[in-house]
Protein backbone atom coordinates (compact mmCIF):
# COMPACT_ATOMS: atom_id res chain seq x y z
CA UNK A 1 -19.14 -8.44 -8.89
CA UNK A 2 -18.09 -10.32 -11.90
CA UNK A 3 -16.52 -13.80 -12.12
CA UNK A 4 -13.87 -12.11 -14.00
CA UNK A 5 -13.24 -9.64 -11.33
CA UNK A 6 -13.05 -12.16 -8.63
CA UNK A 7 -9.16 -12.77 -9.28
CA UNK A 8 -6.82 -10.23 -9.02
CA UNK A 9 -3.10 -11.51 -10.54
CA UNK A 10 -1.82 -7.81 -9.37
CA UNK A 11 -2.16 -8.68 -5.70
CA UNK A 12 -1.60 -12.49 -6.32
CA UNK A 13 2.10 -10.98 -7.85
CA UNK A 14 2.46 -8.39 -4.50
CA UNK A 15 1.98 -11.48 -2.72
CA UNK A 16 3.59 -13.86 -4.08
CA UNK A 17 7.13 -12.00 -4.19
CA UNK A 18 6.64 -10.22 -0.97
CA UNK A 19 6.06 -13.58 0.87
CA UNK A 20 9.36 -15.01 -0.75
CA UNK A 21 10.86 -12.46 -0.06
CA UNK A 22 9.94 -12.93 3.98
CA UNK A 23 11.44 -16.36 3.62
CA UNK A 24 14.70 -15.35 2.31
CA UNK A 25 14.63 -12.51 5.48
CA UNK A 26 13.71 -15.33 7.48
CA UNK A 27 16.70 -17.35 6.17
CA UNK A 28 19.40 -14.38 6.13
CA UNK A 29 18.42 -13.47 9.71
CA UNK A 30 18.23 -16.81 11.46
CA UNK A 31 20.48 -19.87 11.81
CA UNK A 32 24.19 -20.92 11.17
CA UNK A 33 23.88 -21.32 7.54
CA UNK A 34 23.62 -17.19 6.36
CA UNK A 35 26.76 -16.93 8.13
CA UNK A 36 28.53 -19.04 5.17
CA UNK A 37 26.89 -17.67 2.71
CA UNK A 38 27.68 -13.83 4.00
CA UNK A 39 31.31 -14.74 3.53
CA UNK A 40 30.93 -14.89 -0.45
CA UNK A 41 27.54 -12.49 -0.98
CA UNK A 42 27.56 -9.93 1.87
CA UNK A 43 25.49 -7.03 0.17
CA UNK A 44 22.46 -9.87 -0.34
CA UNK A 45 22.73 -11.71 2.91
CA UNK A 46 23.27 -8.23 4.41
CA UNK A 47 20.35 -6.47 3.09
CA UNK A 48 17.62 -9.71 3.02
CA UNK A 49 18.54 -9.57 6.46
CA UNK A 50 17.97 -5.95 7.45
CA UNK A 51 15.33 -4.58 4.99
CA UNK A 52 13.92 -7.67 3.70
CA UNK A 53 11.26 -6.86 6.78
CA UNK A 54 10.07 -4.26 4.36
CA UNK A 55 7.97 -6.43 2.68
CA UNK A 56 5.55 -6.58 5.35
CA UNK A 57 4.46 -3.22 3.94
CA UNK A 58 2.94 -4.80 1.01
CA UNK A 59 0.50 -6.90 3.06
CA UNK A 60 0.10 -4.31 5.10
CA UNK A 61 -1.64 -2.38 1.97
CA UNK A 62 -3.28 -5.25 0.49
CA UNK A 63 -5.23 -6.40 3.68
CA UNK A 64 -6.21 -2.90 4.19
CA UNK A 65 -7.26 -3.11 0.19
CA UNK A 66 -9.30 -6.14 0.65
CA UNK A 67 -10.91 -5.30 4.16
CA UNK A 68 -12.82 -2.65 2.97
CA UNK A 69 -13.67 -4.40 -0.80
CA UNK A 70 -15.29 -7.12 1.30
CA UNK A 71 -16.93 -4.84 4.27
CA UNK A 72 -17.37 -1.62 3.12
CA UNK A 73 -16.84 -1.30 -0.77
CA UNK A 74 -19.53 1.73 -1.07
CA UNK A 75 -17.68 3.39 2.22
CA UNK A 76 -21.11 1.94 3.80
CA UNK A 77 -20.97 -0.70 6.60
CA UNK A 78 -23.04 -2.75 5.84
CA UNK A 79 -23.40 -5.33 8.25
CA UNK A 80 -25.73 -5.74 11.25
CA UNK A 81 -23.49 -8.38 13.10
CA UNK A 82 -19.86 -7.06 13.37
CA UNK A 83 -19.41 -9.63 15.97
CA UNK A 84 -19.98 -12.61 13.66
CA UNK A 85 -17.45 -11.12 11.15
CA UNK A 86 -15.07 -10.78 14.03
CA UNK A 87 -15.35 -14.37 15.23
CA UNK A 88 -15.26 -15.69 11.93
CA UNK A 89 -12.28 -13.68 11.22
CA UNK A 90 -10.64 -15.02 14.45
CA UNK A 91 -11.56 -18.53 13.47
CA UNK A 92 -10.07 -18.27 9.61
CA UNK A 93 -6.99 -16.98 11.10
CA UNK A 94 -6.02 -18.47 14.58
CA UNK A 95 -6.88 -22.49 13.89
CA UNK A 96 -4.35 -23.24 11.33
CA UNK A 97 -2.53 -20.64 12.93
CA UNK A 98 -2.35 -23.13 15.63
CA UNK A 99 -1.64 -25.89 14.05
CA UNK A 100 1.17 -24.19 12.94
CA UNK A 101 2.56 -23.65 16.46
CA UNK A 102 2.01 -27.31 17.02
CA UNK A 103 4.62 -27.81 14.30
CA UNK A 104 6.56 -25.09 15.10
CA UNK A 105 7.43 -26.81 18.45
CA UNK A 106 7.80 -30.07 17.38
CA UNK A 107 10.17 -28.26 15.15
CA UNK A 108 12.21 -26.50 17.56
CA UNK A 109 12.68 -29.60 19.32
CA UNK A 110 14.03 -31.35 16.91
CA UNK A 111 16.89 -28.71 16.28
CA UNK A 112 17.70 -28.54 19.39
CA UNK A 113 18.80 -31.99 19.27
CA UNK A 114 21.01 -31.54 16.83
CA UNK A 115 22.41 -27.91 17.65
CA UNK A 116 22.76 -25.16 20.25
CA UNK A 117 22.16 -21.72 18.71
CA UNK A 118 19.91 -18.36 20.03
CA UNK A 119 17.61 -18.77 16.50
CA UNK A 120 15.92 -21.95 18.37
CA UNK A 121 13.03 -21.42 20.23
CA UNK A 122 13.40 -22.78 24.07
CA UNK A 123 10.27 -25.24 24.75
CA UNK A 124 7.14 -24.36 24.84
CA UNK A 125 5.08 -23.48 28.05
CA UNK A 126 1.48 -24.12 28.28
CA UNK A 127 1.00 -20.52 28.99
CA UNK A 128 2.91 -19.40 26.46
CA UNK A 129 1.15 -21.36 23.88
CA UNK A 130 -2.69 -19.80 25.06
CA UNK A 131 -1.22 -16.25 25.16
CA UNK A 132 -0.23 -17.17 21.27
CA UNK A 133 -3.33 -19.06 20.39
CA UNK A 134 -5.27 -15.85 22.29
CA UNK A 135 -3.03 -13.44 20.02
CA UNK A 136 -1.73 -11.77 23.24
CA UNK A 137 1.75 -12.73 22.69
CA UNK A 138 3.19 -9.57 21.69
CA UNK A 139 0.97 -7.27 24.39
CA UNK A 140 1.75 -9.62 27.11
CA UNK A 141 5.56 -9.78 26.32
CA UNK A 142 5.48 -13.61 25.69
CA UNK A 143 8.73 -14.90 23.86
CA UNK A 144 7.60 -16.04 20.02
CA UNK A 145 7.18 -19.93 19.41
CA UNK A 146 8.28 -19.04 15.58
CA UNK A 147 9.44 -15.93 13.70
CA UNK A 148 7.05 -13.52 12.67
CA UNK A 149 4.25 -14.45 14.43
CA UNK A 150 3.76 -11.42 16.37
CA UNK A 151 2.36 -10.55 13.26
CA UNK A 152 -1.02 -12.77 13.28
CA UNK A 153 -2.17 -10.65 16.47
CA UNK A 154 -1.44 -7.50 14.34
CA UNK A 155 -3.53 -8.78 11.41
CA UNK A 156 -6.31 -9.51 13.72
CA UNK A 157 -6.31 -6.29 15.44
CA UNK A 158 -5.98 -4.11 12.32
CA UNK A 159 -9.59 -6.00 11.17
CA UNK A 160 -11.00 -5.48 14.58
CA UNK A 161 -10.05 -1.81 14.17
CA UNK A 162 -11.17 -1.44 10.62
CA UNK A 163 -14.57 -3.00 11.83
CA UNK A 164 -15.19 -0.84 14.74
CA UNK A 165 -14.17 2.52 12.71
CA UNK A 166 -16.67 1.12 10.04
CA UNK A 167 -19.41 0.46 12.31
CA UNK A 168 -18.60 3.91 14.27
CA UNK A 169 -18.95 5.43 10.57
CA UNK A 170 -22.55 3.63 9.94
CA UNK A 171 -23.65 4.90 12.85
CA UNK A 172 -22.29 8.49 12.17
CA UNK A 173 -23.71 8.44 8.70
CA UNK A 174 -27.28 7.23 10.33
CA UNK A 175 -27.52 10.44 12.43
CA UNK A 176 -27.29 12.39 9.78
CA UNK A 177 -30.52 10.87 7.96
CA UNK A 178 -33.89 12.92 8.07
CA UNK A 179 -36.21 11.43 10.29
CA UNK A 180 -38.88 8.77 8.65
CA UNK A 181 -42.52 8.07 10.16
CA UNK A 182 -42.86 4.81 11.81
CA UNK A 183 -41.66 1.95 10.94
CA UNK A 184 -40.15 3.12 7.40
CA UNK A 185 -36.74 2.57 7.08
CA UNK A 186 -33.88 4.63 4.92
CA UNK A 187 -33.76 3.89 1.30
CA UNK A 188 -30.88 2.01 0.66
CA UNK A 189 -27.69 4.04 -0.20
CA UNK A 190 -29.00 6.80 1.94
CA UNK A 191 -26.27 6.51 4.00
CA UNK A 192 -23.62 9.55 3.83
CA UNK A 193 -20.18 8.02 3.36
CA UNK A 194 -18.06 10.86 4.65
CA UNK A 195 -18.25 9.83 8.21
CA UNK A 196 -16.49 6.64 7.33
CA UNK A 197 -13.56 8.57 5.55
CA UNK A 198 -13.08 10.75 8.62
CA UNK A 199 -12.83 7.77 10.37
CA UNK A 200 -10.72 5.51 8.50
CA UNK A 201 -8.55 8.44 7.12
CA UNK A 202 -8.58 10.41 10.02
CA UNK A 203 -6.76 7.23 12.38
CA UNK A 204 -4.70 6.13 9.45
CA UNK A 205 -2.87 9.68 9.35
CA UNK A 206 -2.65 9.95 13.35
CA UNK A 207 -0.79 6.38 12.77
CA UNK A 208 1.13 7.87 10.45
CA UNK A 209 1.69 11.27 11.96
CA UNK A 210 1.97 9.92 15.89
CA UNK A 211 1.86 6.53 16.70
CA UNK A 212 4.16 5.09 14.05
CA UNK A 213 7.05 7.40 14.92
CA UNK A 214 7.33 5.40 18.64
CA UNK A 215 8.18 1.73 19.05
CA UNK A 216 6.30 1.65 21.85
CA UNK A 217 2.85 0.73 20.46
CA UNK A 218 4.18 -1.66 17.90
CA UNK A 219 2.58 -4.11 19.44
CA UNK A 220 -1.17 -2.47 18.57
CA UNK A 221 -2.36 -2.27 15.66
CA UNK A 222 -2.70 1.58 15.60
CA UNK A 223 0.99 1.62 15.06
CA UNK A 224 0.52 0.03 11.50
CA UNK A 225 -2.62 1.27 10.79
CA UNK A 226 -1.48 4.34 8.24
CA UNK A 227 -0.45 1.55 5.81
CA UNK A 228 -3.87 -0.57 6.38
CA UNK A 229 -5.84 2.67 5.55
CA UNK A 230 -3.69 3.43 2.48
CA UNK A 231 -5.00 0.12 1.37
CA UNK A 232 -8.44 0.71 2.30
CA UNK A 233 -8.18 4.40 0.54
CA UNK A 234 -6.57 3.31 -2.57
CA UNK A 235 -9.05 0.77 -2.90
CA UNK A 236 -12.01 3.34 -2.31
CA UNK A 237 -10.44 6.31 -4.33
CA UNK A 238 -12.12 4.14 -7.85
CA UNK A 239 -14.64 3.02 -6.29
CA UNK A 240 -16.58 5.29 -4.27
CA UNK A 241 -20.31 7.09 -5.61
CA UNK A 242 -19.25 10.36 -7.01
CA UNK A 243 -19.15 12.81 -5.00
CA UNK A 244 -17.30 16.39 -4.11
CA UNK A 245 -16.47 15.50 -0.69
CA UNK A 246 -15.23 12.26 -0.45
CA UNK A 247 -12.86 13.21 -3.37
CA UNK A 248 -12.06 16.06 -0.90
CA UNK A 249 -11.25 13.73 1.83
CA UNK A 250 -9.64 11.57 -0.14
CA UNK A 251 -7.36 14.10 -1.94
CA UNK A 252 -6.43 15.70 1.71
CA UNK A 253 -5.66 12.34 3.23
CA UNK A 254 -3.03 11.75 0.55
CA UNK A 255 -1.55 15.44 0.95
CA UNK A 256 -1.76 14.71 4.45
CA UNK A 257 0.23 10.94 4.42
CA UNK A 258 2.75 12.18 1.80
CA UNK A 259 3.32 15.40 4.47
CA UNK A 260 3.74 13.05 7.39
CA UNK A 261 6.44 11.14 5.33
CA UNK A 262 8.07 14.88 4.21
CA UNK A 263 7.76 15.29 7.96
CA UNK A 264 9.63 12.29 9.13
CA UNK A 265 10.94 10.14 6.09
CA UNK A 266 10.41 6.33 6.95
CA UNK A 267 11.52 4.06 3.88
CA UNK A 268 8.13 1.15 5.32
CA UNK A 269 6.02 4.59 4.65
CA UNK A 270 7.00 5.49 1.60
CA UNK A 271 6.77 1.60 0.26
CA UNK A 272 3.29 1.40 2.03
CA UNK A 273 2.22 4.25 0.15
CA UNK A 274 3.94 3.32 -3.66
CA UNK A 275 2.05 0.00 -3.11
CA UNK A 276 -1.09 1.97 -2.23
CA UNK A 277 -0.82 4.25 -5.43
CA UNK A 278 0.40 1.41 -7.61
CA UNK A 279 -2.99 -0.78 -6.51
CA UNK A 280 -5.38 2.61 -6.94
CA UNK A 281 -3.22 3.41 -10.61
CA UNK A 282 -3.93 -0.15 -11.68
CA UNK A 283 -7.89 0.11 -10.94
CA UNK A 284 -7.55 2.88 -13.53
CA UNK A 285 -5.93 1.49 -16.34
CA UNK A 286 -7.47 -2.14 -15.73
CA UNK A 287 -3.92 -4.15 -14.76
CA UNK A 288 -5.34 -5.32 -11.47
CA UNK A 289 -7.81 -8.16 -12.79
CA UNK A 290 -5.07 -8.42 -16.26
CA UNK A 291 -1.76 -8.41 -15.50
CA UNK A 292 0.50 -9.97 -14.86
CA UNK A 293 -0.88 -13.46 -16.22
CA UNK A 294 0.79 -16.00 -14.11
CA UNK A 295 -0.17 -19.06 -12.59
CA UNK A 296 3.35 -19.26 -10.89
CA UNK A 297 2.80 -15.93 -8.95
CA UNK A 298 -1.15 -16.81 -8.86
CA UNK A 299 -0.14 -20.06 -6.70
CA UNK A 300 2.90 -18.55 -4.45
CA UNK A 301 0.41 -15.82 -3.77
CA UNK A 302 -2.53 -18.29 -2.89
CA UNK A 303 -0.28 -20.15 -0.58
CA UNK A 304 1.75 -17.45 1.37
CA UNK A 305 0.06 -17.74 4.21
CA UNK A 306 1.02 -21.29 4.55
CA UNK A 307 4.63 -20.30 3.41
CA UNK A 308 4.35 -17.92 6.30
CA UNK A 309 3.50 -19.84 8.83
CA UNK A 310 5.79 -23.05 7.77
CA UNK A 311 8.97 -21.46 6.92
CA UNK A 312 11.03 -20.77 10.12
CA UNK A 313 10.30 -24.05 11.73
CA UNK A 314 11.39 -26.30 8.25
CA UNK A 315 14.17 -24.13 7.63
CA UNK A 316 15.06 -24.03 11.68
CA UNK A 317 15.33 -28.02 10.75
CA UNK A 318 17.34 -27.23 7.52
CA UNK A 319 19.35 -25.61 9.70
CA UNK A 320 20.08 -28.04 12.20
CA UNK A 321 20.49 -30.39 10.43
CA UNK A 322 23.11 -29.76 7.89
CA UNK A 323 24.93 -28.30 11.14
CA UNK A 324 25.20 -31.16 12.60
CA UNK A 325 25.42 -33.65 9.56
CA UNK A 326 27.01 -31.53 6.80
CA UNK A 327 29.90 -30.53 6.13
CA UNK A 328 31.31 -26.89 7.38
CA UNK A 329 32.32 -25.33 4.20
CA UNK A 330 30.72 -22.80 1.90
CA UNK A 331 29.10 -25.08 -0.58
CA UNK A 332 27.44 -27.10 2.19
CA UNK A 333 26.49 -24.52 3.87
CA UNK A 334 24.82 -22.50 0.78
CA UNK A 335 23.14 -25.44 -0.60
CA UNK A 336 21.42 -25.68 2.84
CA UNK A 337 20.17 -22.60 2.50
CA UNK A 338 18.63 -23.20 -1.14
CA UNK A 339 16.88 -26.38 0.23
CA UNK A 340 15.46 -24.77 3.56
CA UNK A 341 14.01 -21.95 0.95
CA UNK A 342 12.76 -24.91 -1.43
CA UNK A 343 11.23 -26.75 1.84
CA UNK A 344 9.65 -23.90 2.90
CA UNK A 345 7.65 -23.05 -0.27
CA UNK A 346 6.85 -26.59 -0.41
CA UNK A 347 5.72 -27.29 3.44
CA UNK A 348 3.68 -24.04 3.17
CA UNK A 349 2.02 -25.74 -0.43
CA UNK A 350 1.55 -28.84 1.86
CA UNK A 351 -0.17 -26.76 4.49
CA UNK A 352 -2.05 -24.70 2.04
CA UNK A 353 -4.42 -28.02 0.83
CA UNK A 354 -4.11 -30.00 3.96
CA UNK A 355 -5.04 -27.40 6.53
CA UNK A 356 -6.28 -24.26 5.56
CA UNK A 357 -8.49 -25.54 2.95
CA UNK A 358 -10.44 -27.74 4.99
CA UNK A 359 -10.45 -25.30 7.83
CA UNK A 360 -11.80 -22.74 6.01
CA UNK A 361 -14.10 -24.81 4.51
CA UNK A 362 -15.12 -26.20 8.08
CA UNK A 363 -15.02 -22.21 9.60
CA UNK A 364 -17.51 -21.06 6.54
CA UNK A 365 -19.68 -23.69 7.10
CA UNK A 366 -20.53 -23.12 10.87
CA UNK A 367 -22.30 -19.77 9.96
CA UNK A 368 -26.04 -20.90 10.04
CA UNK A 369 -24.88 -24.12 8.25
CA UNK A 370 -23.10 -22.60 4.70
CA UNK A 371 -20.62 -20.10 3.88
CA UNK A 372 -21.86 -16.68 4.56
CA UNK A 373 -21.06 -12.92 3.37
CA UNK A 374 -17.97 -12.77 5.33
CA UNK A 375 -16.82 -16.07 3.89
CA UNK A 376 -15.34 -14.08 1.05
CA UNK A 377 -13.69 -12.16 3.22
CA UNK A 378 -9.55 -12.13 2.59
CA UNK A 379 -7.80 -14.90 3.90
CA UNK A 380 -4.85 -14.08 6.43
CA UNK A 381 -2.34 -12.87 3.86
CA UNK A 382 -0.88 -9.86 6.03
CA UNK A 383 2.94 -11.61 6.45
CA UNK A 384 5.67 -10.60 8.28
CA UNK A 385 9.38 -10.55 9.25
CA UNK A 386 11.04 -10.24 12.75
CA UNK A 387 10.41 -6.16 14.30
C-alpha cells in the first residue's frame, strides 16, 4: 500500500466529530452542571443526552473497516498466529486503558470531596479493578470505574470475533483446495474467499436480524457485531478480486441488513449502515485518502481514544468543582460545562503523547524485538457512550 494511502482524513473526520460528540453526551448526561444549562437550551442538552450515544455507531463501522484492511484485505486470513494478534491487540488496548482507570479513580475521589451526586463513581475495589483490567466488567455485572468503558471489552471482543470467523474462513477456504503431492504447498491466492463472506456476513446479519433486537447480550460482542461487519463489508465491497460470487454475497448481505432494518427499524442500524455506504461510496470516487483536508479533524481523530478514556473523570472534576466553588447560576454553571469539554480534549491530547505513544511503541516492540504485521493494526478507536 502506498504512503499516500496510509492516511485516511475521511475516517480521521468520522472520528474526530463522533468522539466530540461522546464528550458532549458524556457532559449532557452526567453531573450538576447540564442541569443549568437545560434550563436555557433544552432541545440540545436533551438530545446530546439521549441520542448523542449514537455516535458509537460510527466506530462501530470504522473498526469493523479497519479490522479486516489490516487482517484480511483480500477476504484471505492470512496469518499463522491468531494468538499473537490477539495478545497484541489486548496489550495496545488494555495498558493505557489502565492507566486510565488509575486516573479515573483518583478522579472520582477527588469529586467526592467536594460533592455528593449518583454521576460519581463509589471507590474502587480491588476486584473490581481486575474484572475491568480483565475486560469482564460488563459480563460479570461489575459497576463501571468511568463512563463508557463497558465499551473497551466490546472492542476487544468484536476483534476476537472477527479473528476467529477469519481463521474459521481460512480454514474453510483450505478444504476446498485440490490436493498437492508432498510437501508442495498452495500457490498463493489459491485460497477461495467465499467462505470468509459466509462467515463474516452470515454472523453480522444474525446480529442484526436476532441478537441486536434483545438487550440481553449487549454485553457480547455478537450484539454489535451487524455494524462491525458493515464495516468490514464496505471495506471489502472495492476491494475484493473480481469475482461473481463474492459480489453475490456481498449484494445479498446488503438486501439482507437493509431487510432486517425494514423488519425492525432501529435509528443505531440505519446510522451503522449510512456510515458503512458512505465509507464503501468514498473508496469509489477517491474522498477517503482526499477529503476532507484537515489537520484539525486529522488530530481530534488521532487522539479520540485518549479523549475517550480522559473525559468523564476531568469533567467529573469540572464538575465538582465549580459545584462546590462556583457560583449557582446559569452563567457559572454553563461556562463549567465549556471548560470540562475544553479539559477533556486537552487531557485526552495529554494522554495521547504521554501514554499511548510510548505504550504502543513499547507493545510493538516486544514482538520478536520490532514492530510486527499486526503493529499496523488500528489503534482502539471504537468509542462509546453510556447503554
Amino acid at each position: 500500500m502506498s504512503a499516500s494511502h496510509n492516511r485516511m482524513p475521511l475516517i480521521d473526520a468520522f472520528k474526530a466529530v463522533a468522539s466530540q460528540l461522546i464528550v458532549l453526551h458524556h457532559l449532557a448526561f452526567y453531573g450538576p452542571m447540564s442541569d443549568w444549562t437545560y434550563t436555557v437550551a433544552p432541545g440540545l442538552v436533551g438530545w446530546l443526552s439521549q441520542d448523542g450515544r449514537l455516535a458509537v455507531q460510527v466506530f462501530l463501522v470504522i473498526s469493523g473497516y479497519l479490522a479486516v484492511r489490516s487482517l484480511a484485505p483480500t477476504g484471505v486470513f492470512a496469518s499463522a498466529n491468531p494468538w499473537a494478534l490477539l495478545r497484541h491487540r489486548y496489550l495496545t488496548i488494555v495498558v493505557p486503558y489502565a492507566v486510565a482507570l488509575v486516573v479515573a479513580i483518583g478522579c472520582a475521589w477527588v469529586a467526592r470531596q467536594w460533592m455528593t451526586h449518583h454521576s460519581v463513581p463509589d471507590a474502587a475495589q480491588p476486584l473490581q479493578f481486575l474484572l475491568h483490567v480483565l475486560l469482564l466488567n460488563g459480563v460479570m455485572g461489575a459497576d463501571s470505574l468511568s463512563a463508557g468503558v463497558w465499551y473497551v471489552a466490546i472492542d476487544f471482543q468484536l476483534f476476537a470475533l472477527m479473528l476467529a470467523l477469519l481463521w474459521l474462513g481460512q480454514r474453510w477456504s483450505a478444504r476446498l483446495l485440490p490436493a498437492t503431492g508432498a510437501g508442495e504447498q498452495a500457490a498463493p491466492g489459491a485460497h477461495s474467499v467465499w467462505p470468509t463472506l459466509v462467515l463474516v456476513l452470515g454472523m453480522g446479519l444474525a446480529s442484526l436480524w436476532f441478537f441486536n433486537l434483545d438487550a440481553a447480550y449487549d454485553n457480547w460482542a455478537v450484539y454489535f457485531f451487524g455494524a462491525y461487519a458493515a464495516g468490514a463489508a464496505a471495506y471489502w465491497v472495492c476491494n475484493l478480486p473480481a469475482g461473481k460470487l463474492q459480489t453475490t454475497l456481498l449484494t445479498l448481505g446488503a438486501c439482507l441488513a437493509l431487510a432486517a432494518l425494514a423488519s425492525s427499524f432501529r435509528v443505531r442500524i440505519a446510522l451503522a449502515l449510512g456510515v458503512a455506504m458512505v465509507l464503501a461510496l468514498s473508496q469509489v470516487k477517491g474522498w477517503l485518502y482526499t477529503w476532507p483536508q484537515s489537520r484539525v479533524l486529522a488530530y481530534l481523530g488521532k487522539i479520540s481514544y485518549g479523549v475517550f478514556l480522559m473525559n468523564f473523570p476531568v469533567s467529573l472534576v469540572v464538575n465538582a468543582g465549580v459545584s462546590r466553588f462556583g457560583h449557582a447560576d446559569i452563567y457559572t454553571q454553563s461556562a463549567g460545562v465549556l471548560l470540562a469539554w475544553a479539559a477533556s480534549v486537552a487531557a485526552g491530547a495529554a494522554f495521547y503523547h504521554a501514554v499511548e505513544v510510548p505504550l504502543r511503541r513499547w507493545s510493538s516492540g516486544r514482538v520478536n524485538g520490532k514492530a510486527g504485521a499486526w503493529a499496523r493494526l488500528p489503534f482502539a478507536t471504537v468509542l462509546s457512550a453510556r447503554k
